[in-house]
Protein backbone atom coordinates (compact mmCIF):
# COMPACT_ATOMS: atom_id res chain seq x y z
CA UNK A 1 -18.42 -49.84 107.81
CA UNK A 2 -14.88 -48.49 109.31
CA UNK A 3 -14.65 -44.53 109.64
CA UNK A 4 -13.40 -42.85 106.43
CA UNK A 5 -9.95 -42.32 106.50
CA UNK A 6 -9.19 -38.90 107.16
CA UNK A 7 -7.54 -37.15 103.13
CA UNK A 8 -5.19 -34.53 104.51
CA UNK A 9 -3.81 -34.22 101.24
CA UNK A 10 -7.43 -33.11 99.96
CA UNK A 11 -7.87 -30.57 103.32
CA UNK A 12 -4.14 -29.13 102.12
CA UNK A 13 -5.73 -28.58 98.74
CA UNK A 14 -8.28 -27.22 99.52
CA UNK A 15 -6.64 -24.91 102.14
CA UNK A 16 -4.07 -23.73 99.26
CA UNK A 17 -7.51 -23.08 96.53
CA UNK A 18 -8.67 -20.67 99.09
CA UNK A 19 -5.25 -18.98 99.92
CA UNK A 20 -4.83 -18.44 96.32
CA UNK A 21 -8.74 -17.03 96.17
CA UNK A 22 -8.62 -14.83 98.83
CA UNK A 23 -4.84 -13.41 97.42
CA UNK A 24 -6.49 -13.10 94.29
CA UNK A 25 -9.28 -11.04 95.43
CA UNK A 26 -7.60 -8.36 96.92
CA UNK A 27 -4.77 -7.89 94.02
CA UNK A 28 -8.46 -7.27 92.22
CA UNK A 29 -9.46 -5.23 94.62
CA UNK A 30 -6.88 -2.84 96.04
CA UNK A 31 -6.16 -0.82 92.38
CA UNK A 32 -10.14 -0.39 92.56
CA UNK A 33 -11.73 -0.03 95.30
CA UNK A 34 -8.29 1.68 97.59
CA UNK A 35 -7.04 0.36 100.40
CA UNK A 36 -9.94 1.26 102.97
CA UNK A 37 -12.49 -0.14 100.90
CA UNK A 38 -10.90 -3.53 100.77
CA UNK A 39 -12.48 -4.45 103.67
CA UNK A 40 -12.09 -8.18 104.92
CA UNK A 41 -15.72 -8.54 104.10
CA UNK A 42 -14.93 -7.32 100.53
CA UNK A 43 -12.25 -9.66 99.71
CA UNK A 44 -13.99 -13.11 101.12
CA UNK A 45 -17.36 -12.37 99.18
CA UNK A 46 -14.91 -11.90 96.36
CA UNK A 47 -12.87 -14.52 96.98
CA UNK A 48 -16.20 -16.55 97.66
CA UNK A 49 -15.11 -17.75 100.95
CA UNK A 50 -16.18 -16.21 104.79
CA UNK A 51 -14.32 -13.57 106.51
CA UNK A 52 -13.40 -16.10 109.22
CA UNK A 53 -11.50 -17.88 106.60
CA UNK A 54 -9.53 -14.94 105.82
CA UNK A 55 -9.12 -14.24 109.56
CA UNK A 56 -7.70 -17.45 109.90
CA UNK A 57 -5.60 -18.21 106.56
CA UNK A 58 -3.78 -14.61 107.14
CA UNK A 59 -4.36 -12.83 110.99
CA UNK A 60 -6.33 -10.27 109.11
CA UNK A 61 -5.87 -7.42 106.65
CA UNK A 62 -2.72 -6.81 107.54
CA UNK A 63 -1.35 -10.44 107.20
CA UNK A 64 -3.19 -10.33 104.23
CA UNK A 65 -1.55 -6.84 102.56
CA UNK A 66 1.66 -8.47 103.21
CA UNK A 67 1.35 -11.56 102.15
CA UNK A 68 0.01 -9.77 98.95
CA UNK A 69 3.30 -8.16 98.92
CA UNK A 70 5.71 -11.46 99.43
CA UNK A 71 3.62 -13.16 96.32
CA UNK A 72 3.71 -10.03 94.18
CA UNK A 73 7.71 -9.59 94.98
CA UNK A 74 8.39 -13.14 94.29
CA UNK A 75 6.02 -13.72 91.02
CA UNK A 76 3.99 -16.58 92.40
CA UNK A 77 3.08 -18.15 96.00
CA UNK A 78 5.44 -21.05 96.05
CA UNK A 79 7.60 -21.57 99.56
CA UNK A 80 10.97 -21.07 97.72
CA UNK A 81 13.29 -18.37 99.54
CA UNK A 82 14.38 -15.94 97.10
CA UNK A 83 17.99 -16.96 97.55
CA UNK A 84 16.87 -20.37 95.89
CA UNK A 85 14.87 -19.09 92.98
CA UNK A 86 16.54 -19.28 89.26
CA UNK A 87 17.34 -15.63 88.94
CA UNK A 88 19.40 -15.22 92.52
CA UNK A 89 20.94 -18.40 91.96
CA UNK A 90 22.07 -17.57 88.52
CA UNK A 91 23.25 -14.40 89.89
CA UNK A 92 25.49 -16.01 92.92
CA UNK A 93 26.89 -18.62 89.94
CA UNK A 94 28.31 -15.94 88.05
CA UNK A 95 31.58 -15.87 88.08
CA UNK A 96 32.12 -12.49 85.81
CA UNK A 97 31.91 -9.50 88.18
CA UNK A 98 30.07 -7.22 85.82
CA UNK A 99 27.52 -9.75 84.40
CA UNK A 100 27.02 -10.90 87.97
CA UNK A 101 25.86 -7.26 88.59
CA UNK A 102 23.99 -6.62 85.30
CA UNK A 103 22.01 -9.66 86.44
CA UNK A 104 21.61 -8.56 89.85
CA UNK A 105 20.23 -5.20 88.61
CA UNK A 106 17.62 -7.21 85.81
CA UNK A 107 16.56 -9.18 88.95
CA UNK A 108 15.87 -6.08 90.98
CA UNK A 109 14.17 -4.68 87.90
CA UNK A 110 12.10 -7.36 87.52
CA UNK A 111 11.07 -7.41 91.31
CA UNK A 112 10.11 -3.45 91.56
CA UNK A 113 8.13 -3.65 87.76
CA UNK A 114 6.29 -6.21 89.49
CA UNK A 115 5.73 -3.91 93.04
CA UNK A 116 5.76 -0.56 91.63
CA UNK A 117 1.80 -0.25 91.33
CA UNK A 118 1.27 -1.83 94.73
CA UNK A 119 3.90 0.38 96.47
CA UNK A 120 2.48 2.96 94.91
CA UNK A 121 -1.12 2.23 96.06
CA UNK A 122 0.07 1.21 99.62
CA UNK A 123 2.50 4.58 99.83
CA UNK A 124 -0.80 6.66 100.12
CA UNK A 125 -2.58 4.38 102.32
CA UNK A 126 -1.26 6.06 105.48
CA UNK A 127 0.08 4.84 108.46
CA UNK A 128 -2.02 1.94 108.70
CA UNK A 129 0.07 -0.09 106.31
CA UNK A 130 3.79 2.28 107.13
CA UNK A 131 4.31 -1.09 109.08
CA UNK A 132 3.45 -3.28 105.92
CA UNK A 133 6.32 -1.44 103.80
CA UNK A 134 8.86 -1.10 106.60
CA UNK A 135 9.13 -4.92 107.74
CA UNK A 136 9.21 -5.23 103.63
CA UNK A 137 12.19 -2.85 103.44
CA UNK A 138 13.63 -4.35 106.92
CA UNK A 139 13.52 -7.91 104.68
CA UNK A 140 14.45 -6.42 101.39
CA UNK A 141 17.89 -4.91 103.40
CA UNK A 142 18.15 -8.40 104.90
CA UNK A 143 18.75 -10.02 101.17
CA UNK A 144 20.78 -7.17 99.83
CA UNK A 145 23.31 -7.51 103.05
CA UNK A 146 23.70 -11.44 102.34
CA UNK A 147 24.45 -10.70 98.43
CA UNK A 148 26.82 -8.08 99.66
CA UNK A 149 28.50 -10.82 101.66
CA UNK A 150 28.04 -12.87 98.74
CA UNK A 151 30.59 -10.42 97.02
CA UNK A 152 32.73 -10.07 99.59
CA UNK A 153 33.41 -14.03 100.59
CA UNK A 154 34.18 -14.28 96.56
CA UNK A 155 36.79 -11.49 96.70
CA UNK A 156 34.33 -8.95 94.35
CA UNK A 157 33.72 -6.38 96.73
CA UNK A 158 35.86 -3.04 96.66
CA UNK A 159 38.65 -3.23 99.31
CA UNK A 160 38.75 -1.39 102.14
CA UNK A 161 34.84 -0.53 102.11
CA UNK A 162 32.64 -0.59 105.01
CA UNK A 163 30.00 -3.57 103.52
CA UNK A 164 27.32 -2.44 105.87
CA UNK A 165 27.25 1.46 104.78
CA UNK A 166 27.91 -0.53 100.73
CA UNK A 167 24.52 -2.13 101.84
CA UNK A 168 23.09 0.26 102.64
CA UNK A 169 23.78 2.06 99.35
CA UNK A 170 22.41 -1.22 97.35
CA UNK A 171 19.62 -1.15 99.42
CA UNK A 172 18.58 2.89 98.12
CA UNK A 173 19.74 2.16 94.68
CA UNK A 174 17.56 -1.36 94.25
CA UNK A 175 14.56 -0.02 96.39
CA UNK A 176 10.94 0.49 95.25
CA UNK A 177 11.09 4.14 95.97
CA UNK A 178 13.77 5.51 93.47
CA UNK A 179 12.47 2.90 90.89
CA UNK A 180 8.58 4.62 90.76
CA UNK A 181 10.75 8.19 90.83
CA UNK A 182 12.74 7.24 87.31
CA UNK A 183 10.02 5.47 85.67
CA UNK A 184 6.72 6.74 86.68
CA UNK A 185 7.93 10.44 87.59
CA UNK A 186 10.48 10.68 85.16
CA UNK A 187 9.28 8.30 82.34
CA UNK A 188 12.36 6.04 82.11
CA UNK A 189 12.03 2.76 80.64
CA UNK A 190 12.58 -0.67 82.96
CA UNK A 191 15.77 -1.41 80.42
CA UNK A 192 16.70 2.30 80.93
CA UNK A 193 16.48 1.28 84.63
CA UNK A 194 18.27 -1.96 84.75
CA UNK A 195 21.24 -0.22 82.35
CA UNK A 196 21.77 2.58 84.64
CA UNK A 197 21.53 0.69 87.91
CA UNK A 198 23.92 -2.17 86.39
CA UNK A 199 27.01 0.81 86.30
CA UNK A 200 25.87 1.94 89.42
CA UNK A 201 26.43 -0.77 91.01
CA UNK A 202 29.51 -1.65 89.48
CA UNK A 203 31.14 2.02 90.00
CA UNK A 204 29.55 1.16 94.20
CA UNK A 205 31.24 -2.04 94.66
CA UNK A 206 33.52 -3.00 92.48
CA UNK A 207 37.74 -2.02 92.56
């Protein structure tokens, strides 16, 4: 009898069950058990896998926290660059200057409702997971600096403006941080949000 053919297809499935597991386990576990209780060992009996698969699927708890992070900002797992994903792209299509920003501001709503209670829970982790949030912010300014180019190459950005100090001023105004201080310090609504950070952004960049 020949040698079964080897089923990468089924290895890939099986690869992406256990990604999705182990991801699973620790958005369980974080908001219960804290940060230093999710232990490697916590999530893969969770999970129902072995700590060397979580070693090797992520480099660890870090890799892990972070890849936590990337699914939670994005709303699913899938290898689509945000850029590409229906709410960017109807964003960038938008020919309207002020609904392009009103629909720039619902999409960074949408993003921080979805990371508010893990930036939250990862802000008061310490400076074990500083690094975690800061390559996220490094990547968040990243996106913000191409839309602002976005605005500029289409002739919607305010003349005369320095784009990388306008970027900068996107990046504050759409960031994690002064989202959790208007809703969960100062009980604003996410459509109170998105409204207000829709004219600011317009009075920012536009002429």
């Amino acid at each position: 009898m020949p040698p079964r053919a080897y089923n990468a297809a089924n290895r890939r499935s099986a690869a992406d069950r256990n990604r999705a597991a182990i991801l699973r386990a620790c958005g369980e576990l974080l908001p219960v058990e804290g940060y230093q209780a999710t232990t490697v060992r916590a999530v893969a009996i969770r999970a129902g896998v072995s700590p060397e698969t979580v070693h090797k699927v992520f480099g660890g708890k870090r890799g892990l926290v972070k890849a936590l992070w990337d699914v939670t900002l994005a709303g699913d797992d899938e290898p689509v660059p945000m850029s590409r994903r229906p709410a960017l792209r109807e964003v960038l299509s938008t020919q309207d200057p002020n609904g392009k920003l009103r629909l720039y501001a619902t999409f960074a709503r949408d993003v921080q409702a979805r990371l508010a209670p893990l930036f939250s829970l990862l802000g008061a982790a310490g400076p074990e997971v500083a690094e975690v949030l800061a390559e996220a912010e490094r990547e968040r300014l990243t996106g913000v600096t191409a839309f602002l180019a976005h605005l500029a190459d289409t002739g919607l950005l305010r003349p005369g403006v320095d784009p990388v100090r306008q970027a900068d001023v996107c990046w504050v105004l759409t960031g994690p941080q002064l989202y959790t201080q208007l809703t969960a310090i100062r009980g604003w609504d996410p459509d109170t949000y998105r409204d207000w950070l829709a004219e600011a952004l317009v009075d920012a960049l536009l002429p």
